[in-house]
N, C-alpha and C. Protein backbone atom coordinates (compact mmCIF):
# COMPACT_ATOMS: atom_id res chain seq x y z
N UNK A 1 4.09 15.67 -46.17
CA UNK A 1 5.39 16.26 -45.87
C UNK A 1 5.65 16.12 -44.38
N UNK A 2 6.44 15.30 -44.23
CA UNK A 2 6.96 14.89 -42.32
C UNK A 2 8.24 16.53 -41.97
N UNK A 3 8.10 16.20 -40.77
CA UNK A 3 8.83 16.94 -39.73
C UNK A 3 9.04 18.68 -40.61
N UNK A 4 7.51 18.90 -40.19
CA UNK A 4 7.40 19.90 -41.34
C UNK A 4 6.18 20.92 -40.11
N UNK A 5 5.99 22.02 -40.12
CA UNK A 5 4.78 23.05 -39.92
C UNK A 5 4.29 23.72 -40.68
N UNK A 6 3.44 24.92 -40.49
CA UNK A 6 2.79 25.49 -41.58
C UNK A 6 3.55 26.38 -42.34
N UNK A 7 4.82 26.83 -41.52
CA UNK A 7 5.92 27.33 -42.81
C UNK A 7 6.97 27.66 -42.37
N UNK A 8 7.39 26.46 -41.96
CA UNK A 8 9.21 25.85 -41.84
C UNK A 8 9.16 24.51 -42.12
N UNK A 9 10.32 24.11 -42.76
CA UNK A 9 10.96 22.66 -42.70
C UNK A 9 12.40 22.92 -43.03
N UNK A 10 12.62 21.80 -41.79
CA UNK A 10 14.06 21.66 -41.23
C UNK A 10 15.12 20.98 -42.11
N UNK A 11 15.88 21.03 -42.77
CA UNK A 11 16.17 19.81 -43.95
C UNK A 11 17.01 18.82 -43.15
N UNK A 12 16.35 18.00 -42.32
CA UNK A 12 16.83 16.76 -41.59
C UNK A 12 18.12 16.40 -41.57
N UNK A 13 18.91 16.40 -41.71
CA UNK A 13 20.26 15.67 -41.42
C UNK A 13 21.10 15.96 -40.33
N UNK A 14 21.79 15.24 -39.62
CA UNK A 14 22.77 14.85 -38.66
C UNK A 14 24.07 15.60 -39.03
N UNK A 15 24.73 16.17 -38.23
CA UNK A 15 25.58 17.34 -38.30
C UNK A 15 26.80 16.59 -38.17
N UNK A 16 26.96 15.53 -38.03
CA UNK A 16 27.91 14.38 -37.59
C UNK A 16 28.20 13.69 -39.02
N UNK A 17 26.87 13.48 -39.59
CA UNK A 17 27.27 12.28 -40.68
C UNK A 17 27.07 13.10 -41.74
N UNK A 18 27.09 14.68 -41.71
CA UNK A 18 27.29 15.64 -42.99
C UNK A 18 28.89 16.21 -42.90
N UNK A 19 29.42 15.69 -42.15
CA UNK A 19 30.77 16.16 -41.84
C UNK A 19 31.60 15.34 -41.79
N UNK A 20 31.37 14.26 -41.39
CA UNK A 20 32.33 12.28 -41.66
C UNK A 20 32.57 12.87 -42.72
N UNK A 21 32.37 12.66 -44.43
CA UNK A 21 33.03 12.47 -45.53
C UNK A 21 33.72 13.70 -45.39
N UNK A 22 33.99 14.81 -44.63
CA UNK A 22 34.68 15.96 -44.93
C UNK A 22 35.58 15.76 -44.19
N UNK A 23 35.26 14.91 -42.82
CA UNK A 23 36.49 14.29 -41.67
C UNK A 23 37.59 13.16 -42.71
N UNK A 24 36.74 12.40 -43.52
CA UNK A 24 37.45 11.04 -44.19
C UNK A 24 38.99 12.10 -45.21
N UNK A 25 38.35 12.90 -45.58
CA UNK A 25 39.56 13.82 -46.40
C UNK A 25 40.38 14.14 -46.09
N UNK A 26 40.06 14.86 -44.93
CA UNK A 26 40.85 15.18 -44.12
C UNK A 26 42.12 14.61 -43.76
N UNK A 27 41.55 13.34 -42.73
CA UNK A 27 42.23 12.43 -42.63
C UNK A 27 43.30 11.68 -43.47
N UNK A 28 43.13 11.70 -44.92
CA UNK A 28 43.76 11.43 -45.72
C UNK A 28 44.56 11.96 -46.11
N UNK A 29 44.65 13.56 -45.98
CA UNK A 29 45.39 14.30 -46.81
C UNK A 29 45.91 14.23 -45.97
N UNK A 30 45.83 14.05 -44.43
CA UNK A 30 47.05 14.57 -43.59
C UNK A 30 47.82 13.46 -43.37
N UNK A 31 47.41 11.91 -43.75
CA UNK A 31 47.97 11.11 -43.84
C UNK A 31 49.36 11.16 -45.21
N UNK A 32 49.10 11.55 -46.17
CA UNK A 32 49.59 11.90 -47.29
C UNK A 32 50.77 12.62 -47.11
N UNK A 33 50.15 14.05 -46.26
CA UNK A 33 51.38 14.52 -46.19
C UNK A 33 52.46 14.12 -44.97
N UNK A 34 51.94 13.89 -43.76
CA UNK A 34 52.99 13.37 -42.72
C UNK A 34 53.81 11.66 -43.18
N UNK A 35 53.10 11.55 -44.43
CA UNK A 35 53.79 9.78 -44.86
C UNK A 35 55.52 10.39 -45.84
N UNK A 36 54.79 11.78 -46.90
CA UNK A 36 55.68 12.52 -47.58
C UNK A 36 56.68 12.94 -46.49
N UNK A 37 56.58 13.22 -45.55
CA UNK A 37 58.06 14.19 -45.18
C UNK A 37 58.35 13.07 -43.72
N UNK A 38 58.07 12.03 -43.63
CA UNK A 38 58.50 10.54 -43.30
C UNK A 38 59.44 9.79 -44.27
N UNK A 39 59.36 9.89 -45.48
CA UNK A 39 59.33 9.44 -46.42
C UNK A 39 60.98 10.27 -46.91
N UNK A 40 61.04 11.37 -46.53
CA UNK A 40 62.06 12.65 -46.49
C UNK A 40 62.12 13.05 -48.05
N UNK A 41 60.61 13.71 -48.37
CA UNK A 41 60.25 14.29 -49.39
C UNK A 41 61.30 16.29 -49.60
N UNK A 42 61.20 15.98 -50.96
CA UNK A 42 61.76 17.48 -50.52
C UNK A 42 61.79 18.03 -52.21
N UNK A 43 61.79 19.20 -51.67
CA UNK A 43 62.39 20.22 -53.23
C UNK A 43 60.79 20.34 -53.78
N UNK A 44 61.28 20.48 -54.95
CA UNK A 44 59.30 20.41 -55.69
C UNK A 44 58.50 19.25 -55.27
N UNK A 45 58.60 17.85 -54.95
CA UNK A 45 58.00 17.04 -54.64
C UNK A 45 57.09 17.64 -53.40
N UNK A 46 57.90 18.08 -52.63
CA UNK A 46 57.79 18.11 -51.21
C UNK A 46 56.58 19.64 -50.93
N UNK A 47 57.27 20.31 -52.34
CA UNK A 47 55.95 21.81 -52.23
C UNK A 47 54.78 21.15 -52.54
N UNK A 48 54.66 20.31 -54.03
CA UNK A 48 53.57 19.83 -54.28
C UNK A 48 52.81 19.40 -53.47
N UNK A 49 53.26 18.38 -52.45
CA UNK A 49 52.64 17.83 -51.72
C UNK A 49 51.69 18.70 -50.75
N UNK A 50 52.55 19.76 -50.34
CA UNK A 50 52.08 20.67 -49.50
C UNK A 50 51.01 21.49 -50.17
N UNK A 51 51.31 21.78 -51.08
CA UNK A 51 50.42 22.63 -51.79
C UNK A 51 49.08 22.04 -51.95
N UNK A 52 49.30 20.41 -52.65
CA UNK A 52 48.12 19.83 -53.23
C UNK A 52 47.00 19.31 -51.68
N UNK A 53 48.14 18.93 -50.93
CA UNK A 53 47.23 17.95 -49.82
C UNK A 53 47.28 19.06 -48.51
N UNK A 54 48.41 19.14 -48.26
CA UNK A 54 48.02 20.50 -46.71
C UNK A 54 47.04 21.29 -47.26
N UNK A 55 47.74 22.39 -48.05
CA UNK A 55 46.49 23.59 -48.51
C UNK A 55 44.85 23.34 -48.05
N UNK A 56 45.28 22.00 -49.23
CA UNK A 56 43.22 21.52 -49.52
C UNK A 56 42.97 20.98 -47.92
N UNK A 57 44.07 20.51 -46.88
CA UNK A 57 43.43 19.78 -46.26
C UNK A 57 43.35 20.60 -44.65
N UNK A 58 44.08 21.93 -44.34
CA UNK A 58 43.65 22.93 -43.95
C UNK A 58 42.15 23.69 -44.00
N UNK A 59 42.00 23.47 -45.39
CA UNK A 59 40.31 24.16 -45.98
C UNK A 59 39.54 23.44 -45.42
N UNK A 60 39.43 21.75 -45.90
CA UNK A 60 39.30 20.88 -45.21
C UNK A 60 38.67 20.49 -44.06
N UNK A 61 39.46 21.11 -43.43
CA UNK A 61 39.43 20.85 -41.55
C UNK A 61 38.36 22.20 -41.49
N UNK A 62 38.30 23.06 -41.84
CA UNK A 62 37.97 24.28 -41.64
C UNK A 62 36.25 24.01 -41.88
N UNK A 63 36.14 23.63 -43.39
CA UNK A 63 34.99 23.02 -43.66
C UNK A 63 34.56 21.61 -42.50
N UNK A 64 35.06 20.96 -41.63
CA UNK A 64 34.83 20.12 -40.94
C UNK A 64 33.67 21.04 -39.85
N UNK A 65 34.56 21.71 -39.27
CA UNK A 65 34.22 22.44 -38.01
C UNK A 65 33.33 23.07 -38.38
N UNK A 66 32.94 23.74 -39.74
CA UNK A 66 32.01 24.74 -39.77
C UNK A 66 30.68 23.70 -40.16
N UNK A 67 31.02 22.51 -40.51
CA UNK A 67 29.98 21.74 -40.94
C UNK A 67 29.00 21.48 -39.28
N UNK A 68 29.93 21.39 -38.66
CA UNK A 68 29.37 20.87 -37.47
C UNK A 68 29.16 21.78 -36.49
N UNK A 69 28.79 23.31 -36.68
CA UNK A 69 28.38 24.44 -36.10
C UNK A 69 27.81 25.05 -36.42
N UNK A 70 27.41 25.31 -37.92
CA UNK A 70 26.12 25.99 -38.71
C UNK A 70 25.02 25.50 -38.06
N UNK A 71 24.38 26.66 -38.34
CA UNK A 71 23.05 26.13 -37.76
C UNK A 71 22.37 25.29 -39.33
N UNK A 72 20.86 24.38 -38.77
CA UNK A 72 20.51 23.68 -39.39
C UNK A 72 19.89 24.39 -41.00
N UNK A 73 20.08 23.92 -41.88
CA UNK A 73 19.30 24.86 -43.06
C UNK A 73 17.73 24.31 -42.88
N UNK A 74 17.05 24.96 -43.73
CA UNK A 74 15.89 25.13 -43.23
C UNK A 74 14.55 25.79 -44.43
N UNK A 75 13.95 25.10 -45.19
CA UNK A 75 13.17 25.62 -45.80
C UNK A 75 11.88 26.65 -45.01
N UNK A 76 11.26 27.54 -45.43
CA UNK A 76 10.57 28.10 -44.65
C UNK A 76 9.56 29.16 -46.01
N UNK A 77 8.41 29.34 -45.59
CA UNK A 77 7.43 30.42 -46.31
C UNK A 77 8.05 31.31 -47.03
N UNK A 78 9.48 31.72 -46.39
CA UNK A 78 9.71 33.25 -47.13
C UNK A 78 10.78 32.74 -48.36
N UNK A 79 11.07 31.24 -48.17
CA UNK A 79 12.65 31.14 -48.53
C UNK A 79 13.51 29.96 -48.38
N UNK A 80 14.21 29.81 -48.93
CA UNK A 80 15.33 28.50 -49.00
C UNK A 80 16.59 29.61 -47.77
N UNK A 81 17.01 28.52 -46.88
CA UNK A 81 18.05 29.03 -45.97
C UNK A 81 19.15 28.11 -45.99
N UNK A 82 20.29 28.21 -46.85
CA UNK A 82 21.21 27.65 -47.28
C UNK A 82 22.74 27.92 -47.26
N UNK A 83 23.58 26.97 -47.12
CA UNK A 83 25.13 27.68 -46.89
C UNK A 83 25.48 28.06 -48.44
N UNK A 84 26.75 28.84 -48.89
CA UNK A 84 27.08 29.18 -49.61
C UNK A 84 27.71 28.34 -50.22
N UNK A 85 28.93 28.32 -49.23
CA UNK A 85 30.37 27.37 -49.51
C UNK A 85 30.50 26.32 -47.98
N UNK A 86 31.11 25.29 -48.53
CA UNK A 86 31.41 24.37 -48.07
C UNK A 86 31.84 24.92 -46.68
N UNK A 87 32.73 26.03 -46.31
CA UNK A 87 33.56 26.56 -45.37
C UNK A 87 32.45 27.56 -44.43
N UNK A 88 31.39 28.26 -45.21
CA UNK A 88 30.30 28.98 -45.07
C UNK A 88 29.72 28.33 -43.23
N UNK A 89 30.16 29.40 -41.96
CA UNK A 89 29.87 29.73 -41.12
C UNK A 89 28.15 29.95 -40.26
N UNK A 90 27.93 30.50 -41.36
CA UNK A 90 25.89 30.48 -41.28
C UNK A 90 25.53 30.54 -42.55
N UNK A 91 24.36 30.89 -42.67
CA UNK A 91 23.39 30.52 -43.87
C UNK A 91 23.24 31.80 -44.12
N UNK A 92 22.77 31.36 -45.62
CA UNK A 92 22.21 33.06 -46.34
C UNK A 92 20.32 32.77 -46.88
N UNK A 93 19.84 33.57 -46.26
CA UNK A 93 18.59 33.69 -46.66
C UNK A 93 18.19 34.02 -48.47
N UNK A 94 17.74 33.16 -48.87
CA UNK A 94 17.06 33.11 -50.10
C UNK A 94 15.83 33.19 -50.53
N UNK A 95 15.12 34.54 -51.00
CA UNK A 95 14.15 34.74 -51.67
C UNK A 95 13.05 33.88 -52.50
N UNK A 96 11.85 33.03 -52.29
CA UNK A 96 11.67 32.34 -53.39
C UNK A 96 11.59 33.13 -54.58
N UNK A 97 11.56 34.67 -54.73
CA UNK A 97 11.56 34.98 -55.82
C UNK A 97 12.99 35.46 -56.64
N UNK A 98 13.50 35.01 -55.90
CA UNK A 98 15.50 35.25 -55.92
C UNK A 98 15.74 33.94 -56.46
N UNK A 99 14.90 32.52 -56.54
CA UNK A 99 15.40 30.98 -57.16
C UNK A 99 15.34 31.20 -58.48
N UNK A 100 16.13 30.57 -58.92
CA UNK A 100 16.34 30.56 -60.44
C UNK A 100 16.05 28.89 -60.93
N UNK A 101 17.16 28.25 -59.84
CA UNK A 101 16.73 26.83 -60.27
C UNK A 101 17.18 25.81 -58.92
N UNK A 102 16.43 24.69 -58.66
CA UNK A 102 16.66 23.74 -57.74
C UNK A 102 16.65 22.58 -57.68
N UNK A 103 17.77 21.86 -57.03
CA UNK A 103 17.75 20.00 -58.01
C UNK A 103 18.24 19.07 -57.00
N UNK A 104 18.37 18.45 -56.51
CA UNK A 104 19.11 17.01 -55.70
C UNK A 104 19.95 16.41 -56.67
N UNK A 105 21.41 16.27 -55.69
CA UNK A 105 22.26 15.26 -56.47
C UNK A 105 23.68 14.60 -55.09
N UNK A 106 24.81 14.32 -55.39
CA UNK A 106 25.40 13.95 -54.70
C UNK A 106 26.65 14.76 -54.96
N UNK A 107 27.40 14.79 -53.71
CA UNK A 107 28.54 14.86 -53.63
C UNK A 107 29.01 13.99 -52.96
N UNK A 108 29.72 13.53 -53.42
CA UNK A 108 30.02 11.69 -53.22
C UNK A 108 29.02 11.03 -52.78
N UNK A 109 29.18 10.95 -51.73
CA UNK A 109 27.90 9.66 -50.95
C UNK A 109 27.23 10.53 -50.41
N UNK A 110 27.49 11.91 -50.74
CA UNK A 110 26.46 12.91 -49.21
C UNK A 110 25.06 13.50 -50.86
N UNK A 111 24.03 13.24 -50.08
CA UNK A 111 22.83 13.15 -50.96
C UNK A 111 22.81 15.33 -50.10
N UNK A 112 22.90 15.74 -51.31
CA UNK A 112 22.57 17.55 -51.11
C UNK A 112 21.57 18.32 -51.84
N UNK A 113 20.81 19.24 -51.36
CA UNK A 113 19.94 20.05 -51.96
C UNK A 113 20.34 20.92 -52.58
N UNK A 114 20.81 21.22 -53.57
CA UNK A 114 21.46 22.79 -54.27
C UNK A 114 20.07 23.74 -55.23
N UNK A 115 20.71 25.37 -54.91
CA UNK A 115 19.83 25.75 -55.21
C UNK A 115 20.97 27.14 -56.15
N UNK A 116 19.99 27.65 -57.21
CA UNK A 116 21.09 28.61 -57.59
C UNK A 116 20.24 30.17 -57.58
N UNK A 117 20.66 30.66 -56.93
CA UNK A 117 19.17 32.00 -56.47
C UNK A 117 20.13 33.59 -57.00
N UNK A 118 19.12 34.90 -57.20
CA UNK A 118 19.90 36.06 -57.70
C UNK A 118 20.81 36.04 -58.49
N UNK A 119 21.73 36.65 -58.97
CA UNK A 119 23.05 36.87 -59.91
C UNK A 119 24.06 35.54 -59.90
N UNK A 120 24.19 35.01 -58.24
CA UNK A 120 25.44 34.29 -58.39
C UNK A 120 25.15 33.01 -59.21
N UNK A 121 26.20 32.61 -59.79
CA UNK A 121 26.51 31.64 -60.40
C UNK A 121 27.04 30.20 -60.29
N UNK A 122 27.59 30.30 -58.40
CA UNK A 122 27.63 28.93 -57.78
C UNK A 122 26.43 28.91 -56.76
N UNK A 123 26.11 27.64 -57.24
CA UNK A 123 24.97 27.04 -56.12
C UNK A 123 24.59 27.32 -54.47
N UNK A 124 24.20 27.69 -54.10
CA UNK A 124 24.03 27.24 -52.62
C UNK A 124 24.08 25.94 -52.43
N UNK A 125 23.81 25.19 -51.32
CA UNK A 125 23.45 23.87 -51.05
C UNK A 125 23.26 23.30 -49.49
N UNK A 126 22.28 22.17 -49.15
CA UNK A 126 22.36 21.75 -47.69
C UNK A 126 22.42 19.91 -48.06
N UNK A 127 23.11 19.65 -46.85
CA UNK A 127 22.83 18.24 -46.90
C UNK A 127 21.78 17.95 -46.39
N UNK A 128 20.97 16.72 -47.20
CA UNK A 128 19.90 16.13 -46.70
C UNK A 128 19.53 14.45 -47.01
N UNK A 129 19.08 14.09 -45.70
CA UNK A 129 18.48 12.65 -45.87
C UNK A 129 17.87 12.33 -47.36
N UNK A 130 17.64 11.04 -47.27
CA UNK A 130 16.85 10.52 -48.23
C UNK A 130 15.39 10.41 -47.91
N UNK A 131 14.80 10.18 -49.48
CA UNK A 131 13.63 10.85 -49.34
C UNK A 131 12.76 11.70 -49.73
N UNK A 132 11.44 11.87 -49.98
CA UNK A 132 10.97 12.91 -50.98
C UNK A 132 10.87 14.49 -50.20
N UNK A 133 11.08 14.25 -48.84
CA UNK A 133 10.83 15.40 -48.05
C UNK A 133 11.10 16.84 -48.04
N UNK A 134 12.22 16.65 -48.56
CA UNK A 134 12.98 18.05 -48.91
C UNK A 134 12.34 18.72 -50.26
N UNK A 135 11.67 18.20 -51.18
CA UNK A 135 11.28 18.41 -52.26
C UNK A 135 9.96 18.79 -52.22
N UNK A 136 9.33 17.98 -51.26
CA UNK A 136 8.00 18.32 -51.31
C UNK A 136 7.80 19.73 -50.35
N UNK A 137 8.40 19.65 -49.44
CA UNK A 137 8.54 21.37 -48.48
C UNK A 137 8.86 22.28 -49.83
N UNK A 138 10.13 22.17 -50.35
CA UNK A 138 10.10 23.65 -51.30
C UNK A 138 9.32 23.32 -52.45
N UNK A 139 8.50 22.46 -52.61
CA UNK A 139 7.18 22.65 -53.56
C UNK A 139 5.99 23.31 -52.92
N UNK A 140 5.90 23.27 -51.33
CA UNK A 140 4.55 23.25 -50.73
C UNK A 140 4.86 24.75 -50.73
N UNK A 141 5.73 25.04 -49.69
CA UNK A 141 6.26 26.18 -49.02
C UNK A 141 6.69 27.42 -50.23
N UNK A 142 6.50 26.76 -51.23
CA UNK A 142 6.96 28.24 -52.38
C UNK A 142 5.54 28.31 -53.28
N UNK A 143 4.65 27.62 -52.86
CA UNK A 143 3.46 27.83 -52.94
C UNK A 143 3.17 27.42 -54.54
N UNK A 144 4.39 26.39 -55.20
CA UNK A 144 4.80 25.99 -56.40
C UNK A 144 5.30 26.85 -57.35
N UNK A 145 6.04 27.26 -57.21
CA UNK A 145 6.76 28.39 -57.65
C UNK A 145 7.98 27.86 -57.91
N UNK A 146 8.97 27.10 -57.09
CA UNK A 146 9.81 26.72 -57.25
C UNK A 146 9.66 25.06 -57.07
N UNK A 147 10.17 24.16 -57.90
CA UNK A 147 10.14 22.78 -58.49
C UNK A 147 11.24 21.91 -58.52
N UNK A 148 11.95 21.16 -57.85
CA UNK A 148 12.84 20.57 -57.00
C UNK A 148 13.31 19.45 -58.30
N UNK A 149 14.53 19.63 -59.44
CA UNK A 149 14.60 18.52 -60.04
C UNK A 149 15.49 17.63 -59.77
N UNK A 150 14.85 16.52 -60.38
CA UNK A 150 15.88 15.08 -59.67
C UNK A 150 17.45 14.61 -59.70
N UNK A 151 17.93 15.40 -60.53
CA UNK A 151 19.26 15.40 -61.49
C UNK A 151 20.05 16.90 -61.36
N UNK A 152 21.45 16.99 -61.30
CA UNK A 152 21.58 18.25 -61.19
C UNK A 152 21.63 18.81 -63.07
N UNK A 153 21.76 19.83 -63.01
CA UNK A 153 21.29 20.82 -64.44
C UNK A 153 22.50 20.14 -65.08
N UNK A 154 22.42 20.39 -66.89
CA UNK A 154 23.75 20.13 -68.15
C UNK A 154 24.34 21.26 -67.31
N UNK A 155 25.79 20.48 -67.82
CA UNK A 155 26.85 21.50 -67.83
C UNK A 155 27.50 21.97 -69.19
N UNK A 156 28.24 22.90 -69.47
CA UNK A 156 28.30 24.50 -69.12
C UNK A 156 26.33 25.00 -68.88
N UNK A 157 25.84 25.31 -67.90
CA UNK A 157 24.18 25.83 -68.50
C UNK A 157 25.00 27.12 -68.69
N UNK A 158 26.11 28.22 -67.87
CA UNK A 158 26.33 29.19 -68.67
C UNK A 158 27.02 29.27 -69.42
N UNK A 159 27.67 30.50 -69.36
CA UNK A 159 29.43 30.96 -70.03
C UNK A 159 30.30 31.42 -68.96
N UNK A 160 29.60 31.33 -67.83
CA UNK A 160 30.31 31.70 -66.58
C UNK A 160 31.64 30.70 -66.42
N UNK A 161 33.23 30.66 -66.00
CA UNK A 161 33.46 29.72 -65.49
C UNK A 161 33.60 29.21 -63.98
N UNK A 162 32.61 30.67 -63.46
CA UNK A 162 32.63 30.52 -62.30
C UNK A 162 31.70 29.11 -61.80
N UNK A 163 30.55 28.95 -62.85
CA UNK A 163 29.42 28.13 -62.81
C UNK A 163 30.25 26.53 -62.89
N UNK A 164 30.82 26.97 -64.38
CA UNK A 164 31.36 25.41 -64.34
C UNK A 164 32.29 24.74 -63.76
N UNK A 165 32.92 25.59 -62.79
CA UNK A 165 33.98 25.16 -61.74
C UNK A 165 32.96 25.14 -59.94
N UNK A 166 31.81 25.69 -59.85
CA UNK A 166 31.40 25.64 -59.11
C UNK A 166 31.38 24.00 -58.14
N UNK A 167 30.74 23.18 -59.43
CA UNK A 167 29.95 21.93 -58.76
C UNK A 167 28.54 22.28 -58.74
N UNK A 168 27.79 20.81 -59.16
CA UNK A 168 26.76 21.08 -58.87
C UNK A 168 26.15 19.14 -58.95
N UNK A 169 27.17 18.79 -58.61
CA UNK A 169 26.86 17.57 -57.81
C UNK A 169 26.45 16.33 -58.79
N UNK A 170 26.86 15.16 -58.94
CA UNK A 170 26.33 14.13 -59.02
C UNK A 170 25.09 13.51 -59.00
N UNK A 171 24.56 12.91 -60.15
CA UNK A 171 23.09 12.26 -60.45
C UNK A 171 22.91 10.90 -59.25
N UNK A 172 24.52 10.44 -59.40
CA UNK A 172 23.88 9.32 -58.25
C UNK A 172 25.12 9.12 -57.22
N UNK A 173 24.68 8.66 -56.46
CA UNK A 173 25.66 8.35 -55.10
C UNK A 173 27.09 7.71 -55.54
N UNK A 174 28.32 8.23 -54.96
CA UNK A 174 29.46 7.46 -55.34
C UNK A 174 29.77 6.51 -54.31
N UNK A 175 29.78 4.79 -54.34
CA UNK A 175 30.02 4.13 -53.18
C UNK A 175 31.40 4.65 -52.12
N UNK A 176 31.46 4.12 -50.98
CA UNK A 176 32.50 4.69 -49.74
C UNK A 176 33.68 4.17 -50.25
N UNK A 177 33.45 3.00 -51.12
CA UNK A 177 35.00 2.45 -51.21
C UNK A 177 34.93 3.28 -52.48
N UNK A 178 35.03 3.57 -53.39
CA UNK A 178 34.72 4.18 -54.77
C UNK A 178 36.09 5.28 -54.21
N UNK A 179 35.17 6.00 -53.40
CA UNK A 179 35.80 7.59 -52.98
C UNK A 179 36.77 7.45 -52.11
N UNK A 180 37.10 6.09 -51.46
CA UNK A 180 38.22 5.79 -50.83
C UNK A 180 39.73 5.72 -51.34
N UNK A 181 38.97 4.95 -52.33
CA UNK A 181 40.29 4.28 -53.22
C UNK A 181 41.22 4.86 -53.89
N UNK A 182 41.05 6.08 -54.28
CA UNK A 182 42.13 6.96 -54.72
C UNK A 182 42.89 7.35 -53.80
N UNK A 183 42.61 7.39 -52.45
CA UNK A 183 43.33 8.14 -51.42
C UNK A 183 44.14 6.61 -51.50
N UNK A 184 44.14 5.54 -51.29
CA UNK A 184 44.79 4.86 -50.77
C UNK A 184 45.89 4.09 -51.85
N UNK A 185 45.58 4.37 -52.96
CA UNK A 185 46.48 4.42 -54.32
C UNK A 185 47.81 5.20 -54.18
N UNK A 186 47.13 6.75 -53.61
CA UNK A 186 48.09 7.28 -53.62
C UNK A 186 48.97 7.45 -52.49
N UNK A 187 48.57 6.95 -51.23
CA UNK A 187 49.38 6.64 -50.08
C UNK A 187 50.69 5.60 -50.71
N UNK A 188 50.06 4.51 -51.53
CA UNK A 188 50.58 2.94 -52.18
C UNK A 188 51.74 3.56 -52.95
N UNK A 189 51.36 4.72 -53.66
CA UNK A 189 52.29 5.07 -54.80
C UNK A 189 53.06 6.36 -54.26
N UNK A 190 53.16 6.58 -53.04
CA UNK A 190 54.18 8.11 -52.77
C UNK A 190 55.25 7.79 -52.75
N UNK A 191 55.42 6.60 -52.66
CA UNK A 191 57.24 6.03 -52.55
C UNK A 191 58.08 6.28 -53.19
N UNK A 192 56.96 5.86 -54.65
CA UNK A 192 57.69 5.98 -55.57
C UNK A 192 57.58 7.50 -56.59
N UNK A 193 56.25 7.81 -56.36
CA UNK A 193 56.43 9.11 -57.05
C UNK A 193 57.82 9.99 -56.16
N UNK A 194 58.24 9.86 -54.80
CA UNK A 194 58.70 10.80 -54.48
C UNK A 194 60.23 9.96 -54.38
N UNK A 195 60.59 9.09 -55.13
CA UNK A 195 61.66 8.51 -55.64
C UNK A 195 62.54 8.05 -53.92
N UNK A 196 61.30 7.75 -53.13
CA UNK A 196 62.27 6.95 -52.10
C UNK A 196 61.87 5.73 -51.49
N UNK A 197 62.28 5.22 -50.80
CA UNK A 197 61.98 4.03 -49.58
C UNK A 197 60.94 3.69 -49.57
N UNK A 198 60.13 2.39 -49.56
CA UNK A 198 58.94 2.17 -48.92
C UNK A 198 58.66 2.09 -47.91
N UNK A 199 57.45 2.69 -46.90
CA UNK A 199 57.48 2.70 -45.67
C UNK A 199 57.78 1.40 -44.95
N UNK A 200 57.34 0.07 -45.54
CA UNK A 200 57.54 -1.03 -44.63
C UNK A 200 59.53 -1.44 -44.92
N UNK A 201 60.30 -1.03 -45.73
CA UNK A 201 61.18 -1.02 -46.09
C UNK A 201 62.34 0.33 -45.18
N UNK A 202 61.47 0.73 -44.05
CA UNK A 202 61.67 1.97 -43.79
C UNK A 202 62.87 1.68 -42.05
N UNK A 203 63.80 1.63 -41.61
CA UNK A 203 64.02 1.15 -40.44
C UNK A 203 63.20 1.82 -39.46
N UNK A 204 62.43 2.54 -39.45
CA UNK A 204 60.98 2.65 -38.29
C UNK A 204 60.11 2.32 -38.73
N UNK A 205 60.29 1.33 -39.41
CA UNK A 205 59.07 0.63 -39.71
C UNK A 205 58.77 -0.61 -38.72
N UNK A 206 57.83 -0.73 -37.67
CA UNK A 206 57.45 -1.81 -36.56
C UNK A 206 58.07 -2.80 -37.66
N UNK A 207 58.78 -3.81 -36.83
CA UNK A 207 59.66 -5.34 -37.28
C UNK A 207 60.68 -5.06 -37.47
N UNK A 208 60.84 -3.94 -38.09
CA UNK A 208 62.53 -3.72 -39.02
C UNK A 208 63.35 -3.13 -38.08
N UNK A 209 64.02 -3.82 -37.23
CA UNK A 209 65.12 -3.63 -36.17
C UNK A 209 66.73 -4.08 -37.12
């Protein structure tokens, strides 16, 4: 077990490149919406938009910043130290005898540790490198007690729908263009969903004098 002591490990990742795919959304949605009211979106079109892409992409931004100011999560002797929510400010200390269950999977391309500990019913989770490292710390460090599986759990495992709306991540990595490509479909297609002009068809559009 690397970059590890006799009872902490750090769950390695870069605070930069756990927050890019939350920056890439971002970016998109706000592209989305400043293209919509360019575009001179309005009435229900124009809430939707706001609703679907500002809203989420407010949260978004929010989750950006907090990605890149939490402190690092951190396996350790007493416990898994993990964010809650995506937006989640610091970490919440977790009991190994508070784990219920623990697995690796993806959220999109970001490879994450989720863990589901006490009563609640959505996951914790940290981003982490690739690698057996993270797995083998909360095998060592929980003194085998708790068992790191490769796949995230079936869904519904409850009756909660808090559980099955939670997330609990992807078996395998989704490529960059994969998770791109919808955003840029729907940049392609606002013209027409919002029944106007195409931007290059647009007289501020660079050429069109």
């Amino acid at each position: 077990m690397s970059d590890t002591d006799v009872a902490r490990f750090v769950l390695v990742r870069s605070r930069w490149q756990a927050a890019v795919p939350l920056g890439v959304t971002v970016v998109f949605r706000a592209l989305i919406v400043a293209y919509a009211l360019a575009l001179g979106a309005r009435g229900l079109m124009l809430f939707a938009v706001l609703a679907l892409f500002g809203v989420t992409g407010a949260l978004g931004l929010f989750a950006f910043v907090a990605t890149l100011t939490v402190p690092p999560a951190e396996v350790t002797a007493d416990g898994l130290r993990l964010r809650a929510l995506a937006v989640s400010t610091g970490l919440t200390d977790l009991a190994w005898s508070e784990v219920r269950a623990a697995w690796i999977a993806y959220l999109g391309s970001q490879r994450c540790l989720f863990a589901l500990a006490g009563e609640r019913e959505r996951p914790y989770f940290s981003p982490i490198p690739d690698g057996p490292g993270a797995a083998d710390a909360v095998r060592e460090l929980s003194g085998g007690t708790v068992t790191v599986a490769n796949e995230p759990p079936p869904r519904p495992q409850t009756d909660s729908p808090g559980f099955r709306l939670a997330g609990v991540g992807r078996a395998r990595r989704t490529p960059l263009l994969v998770a791109v490509l919808p955003w840029v479909l729907i940049l392609v297609m606002l013209p027409w969903l919002t029944h106007t002009t195409p931007a290059w068809d647009q007289p501020w559009w660079p050429g069109n004098h």
